[in-house]
Protein backbone atom coordinates (compact mmCIF):
# COMPACT_ATOMS: atom_id res chain seq x y z
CA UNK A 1 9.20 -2.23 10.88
CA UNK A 2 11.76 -0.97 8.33
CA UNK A 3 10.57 1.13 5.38
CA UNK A 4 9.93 -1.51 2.27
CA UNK A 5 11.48 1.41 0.46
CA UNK A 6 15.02 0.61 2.61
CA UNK A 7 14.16 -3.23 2.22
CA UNK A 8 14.07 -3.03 -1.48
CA UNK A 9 17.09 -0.67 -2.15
CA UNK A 10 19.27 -3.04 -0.22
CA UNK A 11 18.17 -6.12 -0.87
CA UNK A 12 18.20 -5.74 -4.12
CA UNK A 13 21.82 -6.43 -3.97
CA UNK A 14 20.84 -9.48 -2.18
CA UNK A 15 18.76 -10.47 -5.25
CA UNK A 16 21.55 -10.43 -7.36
CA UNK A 17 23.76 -12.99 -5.52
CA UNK A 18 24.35 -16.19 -6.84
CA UNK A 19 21.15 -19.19 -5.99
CA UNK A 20 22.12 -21.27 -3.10
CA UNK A 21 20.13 -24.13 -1.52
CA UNK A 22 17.46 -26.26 -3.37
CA UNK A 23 13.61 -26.49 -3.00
CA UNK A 24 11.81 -29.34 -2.09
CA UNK A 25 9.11 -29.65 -3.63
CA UNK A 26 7.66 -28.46 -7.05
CA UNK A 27 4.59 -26.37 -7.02
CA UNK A 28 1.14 -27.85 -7.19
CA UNK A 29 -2.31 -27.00 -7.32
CA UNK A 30 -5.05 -28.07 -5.02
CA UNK A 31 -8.58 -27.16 -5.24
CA UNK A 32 -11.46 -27.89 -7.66
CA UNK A 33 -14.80 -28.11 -8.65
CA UNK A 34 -15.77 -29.68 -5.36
CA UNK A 35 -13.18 -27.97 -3.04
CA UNK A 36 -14.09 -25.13 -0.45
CA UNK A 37 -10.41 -23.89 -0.66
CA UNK A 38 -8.10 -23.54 -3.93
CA UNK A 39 -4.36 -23.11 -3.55
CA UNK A 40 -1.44 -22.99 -6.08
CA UNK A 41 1.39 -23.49 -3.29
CA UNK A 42 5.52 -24.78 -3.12
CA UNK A 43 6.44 -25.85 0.59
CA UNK A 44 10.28 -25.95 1.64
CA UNK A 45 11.29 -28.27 5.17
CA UNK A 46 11.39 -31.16 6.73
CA UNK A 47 10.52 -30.43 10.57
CA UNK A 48 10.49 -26.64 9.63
CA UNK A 49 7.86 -26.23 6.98
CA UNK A 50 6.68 -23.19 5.21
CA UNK A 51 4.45 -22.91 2.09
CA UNK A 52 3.89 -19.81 0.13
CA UNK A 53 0.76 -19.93 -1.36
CA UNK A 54 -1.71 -18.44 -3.61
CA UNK A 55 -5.20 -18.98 -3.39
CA UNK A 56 -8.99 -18.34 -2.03
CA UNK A 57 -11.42 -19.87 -0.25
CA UNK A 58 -14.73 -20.43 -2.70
CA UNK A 59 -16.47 -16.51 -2.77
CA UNK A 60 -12.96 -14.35 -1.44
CA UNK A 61 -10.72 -12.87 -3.97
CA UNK A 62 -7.07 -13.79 -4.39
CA UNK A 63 -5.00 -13.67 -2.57
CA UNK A 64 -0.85 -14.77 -0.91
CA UNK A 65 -0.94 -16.86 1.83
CA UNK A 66 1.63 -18.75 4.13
CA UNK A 67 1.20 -21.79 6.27
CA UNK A 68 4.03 -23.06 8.62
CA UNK A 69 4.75 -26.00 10.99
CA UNK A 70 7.01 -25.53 14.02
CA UNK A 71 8.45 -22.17 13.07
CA UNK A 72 7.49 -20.39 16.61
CA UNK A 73 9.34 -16.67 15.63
CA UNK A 74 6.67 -16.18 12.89
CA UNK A 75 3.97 -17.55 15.16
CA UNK A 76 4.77 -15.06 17.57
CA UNK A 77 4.92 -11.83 15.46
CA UNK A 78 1.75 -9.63 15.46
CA UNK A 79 3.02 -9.27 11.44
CA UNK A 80 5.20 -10.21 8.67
CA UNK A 81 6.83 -7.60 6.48
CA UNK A 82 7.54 -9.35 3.02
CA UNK A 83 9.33 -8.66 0.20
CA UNK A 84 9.47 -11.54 -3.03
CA UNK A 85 11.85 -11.23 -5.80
CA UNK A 86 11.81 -13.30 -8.62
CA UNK A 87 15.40 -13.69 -9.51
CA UNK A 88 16.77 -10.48 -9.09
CA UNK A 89 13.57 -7.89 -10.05
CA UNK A 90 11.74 -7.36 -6.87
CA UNK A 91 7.72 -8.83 -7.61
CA UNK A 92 6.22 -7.61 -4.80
CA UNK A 93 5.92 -6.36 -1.02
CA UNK A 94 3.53 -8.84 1.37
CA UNK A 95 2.14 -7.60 4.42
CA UNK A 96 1.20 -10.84 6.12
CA UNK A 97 -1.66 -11.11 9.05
CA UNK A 98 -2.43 -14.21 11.41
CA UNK A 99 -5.28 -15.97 10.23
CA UNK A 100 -4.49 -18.61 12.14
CA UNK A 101 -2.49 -20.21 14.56
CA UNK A 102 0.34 -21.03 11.80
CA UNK A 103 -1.14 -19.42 8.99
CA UNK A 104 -1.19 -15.94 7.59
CA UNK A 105 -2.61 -13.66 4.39
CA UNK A 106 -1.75 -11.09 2.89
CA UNK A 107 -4.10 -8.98 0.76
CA UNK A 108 -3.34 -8.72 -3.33
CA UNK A 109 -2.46 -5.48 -4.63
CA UNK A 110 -3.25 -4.26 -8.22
CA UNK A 111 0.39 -3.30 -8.34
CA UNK A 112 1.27 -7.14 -7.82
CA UNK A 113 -0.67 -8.39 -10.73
CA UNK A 114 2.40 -8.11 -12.70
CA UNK A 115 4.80 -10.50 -9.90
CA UNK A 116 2.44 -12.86 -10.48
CA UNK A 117 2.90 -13.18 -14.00
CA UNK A 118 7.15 -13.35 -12.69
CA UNK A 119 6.24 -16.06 -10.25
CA UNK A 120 4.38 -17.98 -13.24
CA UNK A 121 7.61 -17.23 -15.85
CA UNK A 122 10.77 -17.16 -13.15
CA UNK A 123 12.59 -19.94 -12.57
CA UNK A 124 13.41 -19.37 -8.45
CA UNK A 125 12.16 -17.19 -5.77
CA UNK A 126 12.82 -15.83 -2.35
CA UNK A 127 10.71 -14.75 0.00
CA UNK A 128 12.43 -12.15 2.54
CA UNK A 129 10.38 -12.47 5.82
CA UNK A 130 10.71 -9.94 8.86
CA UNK A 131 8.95 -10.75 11.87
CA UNK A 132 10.30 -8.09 14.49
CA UNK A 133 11.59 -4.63 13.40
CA UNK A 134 15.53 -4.88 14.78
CA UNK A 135 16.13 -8.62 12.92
CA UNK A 136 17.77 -9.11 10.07
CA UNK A 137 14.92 -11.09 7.31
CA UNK A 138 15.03 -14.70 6.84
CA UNK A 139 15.65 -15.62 3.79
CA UNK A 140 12.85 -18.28 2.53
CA UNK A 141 14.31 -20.13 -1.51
CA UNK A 142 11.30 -21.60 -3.66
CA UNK A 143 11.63 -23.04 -6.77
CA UNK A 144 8.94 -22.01 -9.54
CA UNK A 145 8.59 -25.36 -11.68
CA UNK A 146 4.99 -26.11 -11.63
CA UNK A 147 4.22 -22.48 -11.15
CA UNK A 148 2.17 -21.38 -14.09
CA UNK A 149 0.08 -24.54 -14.40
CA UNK A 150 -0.64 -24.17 -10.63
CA UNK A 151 -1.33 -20.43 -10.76
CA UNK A 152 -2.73 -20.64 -13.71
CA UNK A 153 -4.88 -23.18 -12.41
CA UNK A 154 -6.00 -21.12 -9.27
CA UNK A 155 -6.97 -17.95 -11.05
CA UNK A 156 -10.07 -19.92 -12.72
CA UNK A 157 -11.13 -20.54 -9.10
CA UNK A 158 -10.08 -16.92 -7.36
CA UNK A 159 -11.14 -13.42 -8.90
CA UNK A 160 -9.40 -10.41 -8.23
CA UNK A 161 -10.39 -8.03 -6.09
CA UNK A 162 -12.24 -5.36 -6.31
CA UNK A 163 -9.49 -3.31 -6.21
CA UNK A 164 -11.87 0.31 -6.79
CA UNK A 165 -13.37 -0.46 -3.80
CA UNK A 166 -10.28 -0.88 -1.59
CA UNK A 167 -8.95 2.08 -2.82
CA UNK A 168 -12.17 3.72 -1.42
CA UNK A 169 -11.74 1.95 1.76
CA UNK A 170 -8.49 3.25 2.17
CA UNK A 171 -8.97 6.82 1.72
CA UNK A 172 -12.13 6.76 4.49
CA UNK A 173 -10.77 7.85 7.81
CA UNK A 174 -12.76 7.70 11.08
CA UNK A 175 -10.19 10.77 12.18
CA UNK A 176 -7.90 11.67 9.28
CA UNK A 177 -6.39 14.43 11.41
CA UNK A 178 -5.18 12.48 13.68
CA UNK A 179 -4.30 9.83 11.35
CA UNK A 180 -1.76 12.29 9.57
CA UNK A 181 -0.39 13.53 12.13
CA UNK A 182 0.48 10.49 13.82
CA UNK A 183 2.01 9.37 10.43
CA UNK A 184 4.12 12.38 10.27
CA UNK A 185 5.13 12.54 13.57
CA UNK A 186 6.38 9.05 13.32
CA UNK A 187 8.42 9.80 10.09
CA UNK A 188 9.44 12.57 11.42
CA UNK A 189 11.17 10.92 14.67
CA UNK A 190 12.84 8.65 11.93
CA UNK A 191 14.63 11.20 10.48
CA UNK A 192 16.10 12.33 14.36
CA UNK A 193 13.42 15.82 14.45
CA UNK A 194 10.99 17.03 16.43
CA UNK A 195 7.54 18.25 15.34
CA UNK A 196 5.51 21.15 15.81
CA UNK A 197 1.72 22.14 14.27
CA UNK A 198 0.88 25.15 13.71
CA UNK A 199 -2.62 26.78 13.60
CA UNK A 200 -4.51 25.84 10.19
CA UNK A 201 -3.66 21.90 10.23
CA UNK A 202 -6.90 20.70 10.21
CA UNK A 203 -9.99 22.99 9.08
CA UNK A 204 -14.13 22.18 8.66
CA UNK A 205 -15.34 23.44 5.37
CA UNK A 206 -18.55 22.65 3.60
CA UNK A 207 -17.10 21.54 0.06
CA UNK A 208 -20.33 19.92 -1.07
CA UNK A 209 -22.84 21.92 0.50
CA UNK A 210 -24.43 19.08 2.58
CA UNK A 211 -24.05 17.61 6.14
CA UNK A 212 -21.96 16.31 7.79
CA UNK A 213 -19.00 19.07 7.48
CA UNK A 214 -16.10 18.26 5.15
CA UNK A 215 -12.66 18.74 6.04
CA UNK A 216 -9.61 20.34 5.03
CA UNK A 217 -5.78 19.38 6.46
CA UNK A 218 -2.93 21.76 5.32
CA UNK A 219 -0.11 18.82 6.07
CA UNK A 220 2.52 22.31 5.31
CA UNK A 221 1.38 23.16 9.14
CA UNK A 222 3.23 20.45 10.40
CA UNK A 223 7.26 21.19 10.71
CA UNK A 224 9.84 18.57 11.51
CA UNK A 225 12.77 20.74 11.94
CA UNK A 226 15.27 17.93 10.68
CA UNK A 227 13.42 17.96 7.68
CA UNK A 228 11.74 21.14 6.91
CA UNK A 229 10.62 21.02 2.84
CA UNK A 230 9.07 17.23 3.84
CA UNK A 231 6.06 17.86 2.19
CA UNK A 232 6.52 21.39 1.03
CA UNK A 233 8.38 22.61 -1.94
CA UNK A 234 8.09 25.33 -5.28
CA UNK A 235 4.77 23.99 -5.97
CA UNK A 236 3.34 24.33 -2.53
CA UNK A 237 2.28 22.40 0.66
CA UNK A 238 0.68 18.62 0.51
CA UNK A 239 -2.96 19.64 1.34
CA UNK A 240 -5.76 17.03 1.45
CA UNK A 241 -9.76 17.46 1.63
CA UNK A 242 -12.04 15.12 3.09
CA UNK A 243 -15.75 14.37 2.44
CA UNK A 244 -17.80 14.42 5.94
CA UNK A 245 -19.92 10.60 5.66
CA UNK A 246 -22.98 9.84 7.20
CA UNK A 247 -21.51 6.82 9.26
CA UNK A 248 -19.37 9.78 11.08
CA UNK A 249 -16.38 8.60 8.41
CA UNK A 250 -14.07 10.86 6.21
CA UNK A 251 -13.59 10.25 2.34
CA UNK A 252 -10.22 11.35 0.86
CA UNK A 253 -10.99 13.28 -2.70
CA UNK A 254 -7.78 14.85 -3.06
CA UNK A 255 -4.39 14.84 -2.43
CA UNK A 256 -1.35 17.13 -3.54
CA UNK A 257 0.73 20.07 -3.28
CA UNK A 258 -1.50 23.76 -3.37
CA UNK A 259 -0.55 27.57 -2.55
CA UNK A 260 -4.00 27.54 -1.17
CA UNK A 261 -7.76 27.41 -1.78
CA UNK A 262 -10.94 28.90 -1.52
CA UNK A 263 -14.92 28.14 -1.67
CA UNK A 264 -16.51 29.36 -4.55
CA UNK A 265 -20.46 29.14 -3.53
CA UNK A 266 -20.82 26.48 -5.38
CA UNK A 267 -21.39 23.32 -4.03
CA UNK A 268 -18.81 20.71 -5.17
CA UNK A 269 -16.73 23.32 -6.85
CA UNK A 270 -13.08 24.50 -5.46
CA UNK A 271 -10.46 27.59 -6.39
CA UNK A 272 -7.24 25.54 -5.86
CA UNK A 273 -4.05 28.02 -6.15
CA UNK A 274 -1.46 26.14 -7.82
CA UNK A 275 1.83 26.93 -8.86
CA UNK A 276 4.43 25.58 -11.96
CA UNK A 277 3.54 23.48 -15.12
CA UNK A 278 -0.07 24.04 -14.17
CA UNK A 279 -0.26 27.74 -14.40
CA UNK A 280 1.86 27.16 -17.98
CA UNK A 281 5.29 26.70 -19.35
CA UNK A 282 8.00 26.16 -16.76
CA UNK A 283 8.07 25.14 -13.66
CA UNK A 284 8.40 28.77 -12.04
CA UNK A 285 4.98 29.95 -13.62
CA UNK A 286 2.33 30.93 -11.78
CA UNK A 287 0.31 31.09 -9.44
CA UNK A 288 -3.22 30.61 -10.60
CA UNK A 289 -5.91 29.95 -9.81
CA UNK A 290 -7.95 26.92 -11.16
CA UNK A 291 -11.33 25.33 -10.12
CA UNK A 292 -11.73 22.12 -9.68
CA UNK A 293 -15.44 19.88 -9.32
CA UNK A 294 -16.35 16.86 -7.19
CA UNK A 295 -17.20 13.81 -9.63
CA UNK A 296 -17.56 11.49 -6.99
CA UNK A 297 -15.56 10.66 -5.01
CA UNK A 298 -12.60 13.10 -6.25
CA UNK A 299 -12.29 16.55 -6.53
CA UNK A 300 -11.38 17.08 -10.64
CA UNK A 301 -9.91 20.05 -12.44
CA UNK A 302 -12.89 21.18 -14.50
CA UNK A 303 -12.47 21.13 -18.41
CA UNK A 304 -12.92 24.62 -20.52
């Protein structure tokens, strides 16, 4: 699929040009008390129908939804890459999944919370829908009267999620190694290079001085030679470190440019070299040394 970052820059522009078309329908609510499902949704079609929903089913979080009648491309595709603007300002990128023969979710990010509160104040919408990586995005029009009283309506029913914990979930790996490297490999094709690793990508420390090893990945030892400052630059190399887990899983606890680093003897407790504003004024200062202390489930720079 494209990069949302591409989708956004250019259709942006698109956002801006003048509202064609008309919706069909006004937004409603459905749901209750009594109801096993809760939905805020507008629908736009006669034999092609789509409805963009939010909603839950009683118990599950929030969440965007779409249902569709005869529409066989987005049937077909594994995925939807989404992007909704309100107006012009873009509110939010969907990644839709099949739930269902012609009905897909996509998860609500904390980032989102504020398109929301568009959708429930705009006055239009569009929904830009991919659903194979060389097509051009349909191009779905929604009118938002009725859109705060249903939303508005469907948040007493839905909670948020528990956004914490899928932030957790996201930065445990079964193989973070290989993860990375596929990632960066793949970028790195994008931008017309070739790859190479060098020795020192992935290394097992002990960072808080219990099994299962922990791990560190220097993502500097990976060199696409289109791009060779992709994740190095004054400051240092992108380096990661990952807590071993008992289910054979790796935790994420930090994430960012180093010179280097080094064990202490202390469990929990790492010598990061850094370089720049956190050495002192400037951003040529440096490098130092400062140590920083697992609290939890991320590796902190410890207070004097």
């Amino acid at each position: 699929m494209q990069s949302k970052a591409f989708k956004a820059l250019t259709l942006a522009i698109v956002g801006l040009c003048a509202w064609t078309g008309a919706a069909w329908a006004n937004w409603e609510f459905v749901g209750g008390e009594e109801a096993t499902e809760h939905v805020a949704r507008v629908c736009n079609g006669d034999d092609e129908v789509i409805c963009f929903e939010l909603g839950c089913s009683t118990g599950e979080p929030l969440a965007y939804r779409l249902t569709t009648r005869n529409m066989p491309g987005m049937v077909a595709a594994p995925r939807l890459d989404s992007l909704l603007f309100v107006g012009s300002q873009l509110a939010g990128s969907l990644d839709f999944s099949h739930t269902g023969l012609e009905s897909f979710h996509a998860p609500l990010e904390e980032t989102q919370l504020r398109g929301i509160d568009r959708l429930k104040a705009g006055i239009r919408a569009q929904l830009h829908v991919w659903d194979s990586a060389d097509s051009a995005p349909v191009i779905h029009r929604f009118t938002l009267i009725g859109s705060n009283a249903a939303i508005t309506e469907v948040q007493k029913f839905c909670p948020l999620p528990d956004f914490d914990q899928r932030e957790l979930e996201r930065r445990t790996l079964p193989d973070p190694a290989a993860q990375i490297l596929g990632d960066m490999r793949e970028a790195c094709t994008v931008l017309d290079g070739q790859l190479t690793v060098s020795d020192g990508f992935s290394q097992q420390i002990d960072i808080d001085g219990k099994p299962p090893m922990d791990l560190r990945i220097n993502h500097g030892a990976m060199l696409c030679d289109s791009t060779p400052d992709m994740v190095c630059g004054p400051a240092g190399c992108l380096t990661s470190f990952w807590l071993g887990m008992e289910d054979g899983r790796y935790r994420r606890v930090f994430l960012n440019a180093i010179q280097d680093a080094a064990i202490t003897g202390q469990p929990g407790v790492l010598t990061l070299i850094v370089k720049g504003s956190q050495c002192g004024d400037g951003d040529e200062a440096g490098p130092c040394g400062k140590r920083y202390e697992l609290d939890g489930f991320e590796l902190k720079e410890q207070q004097p």
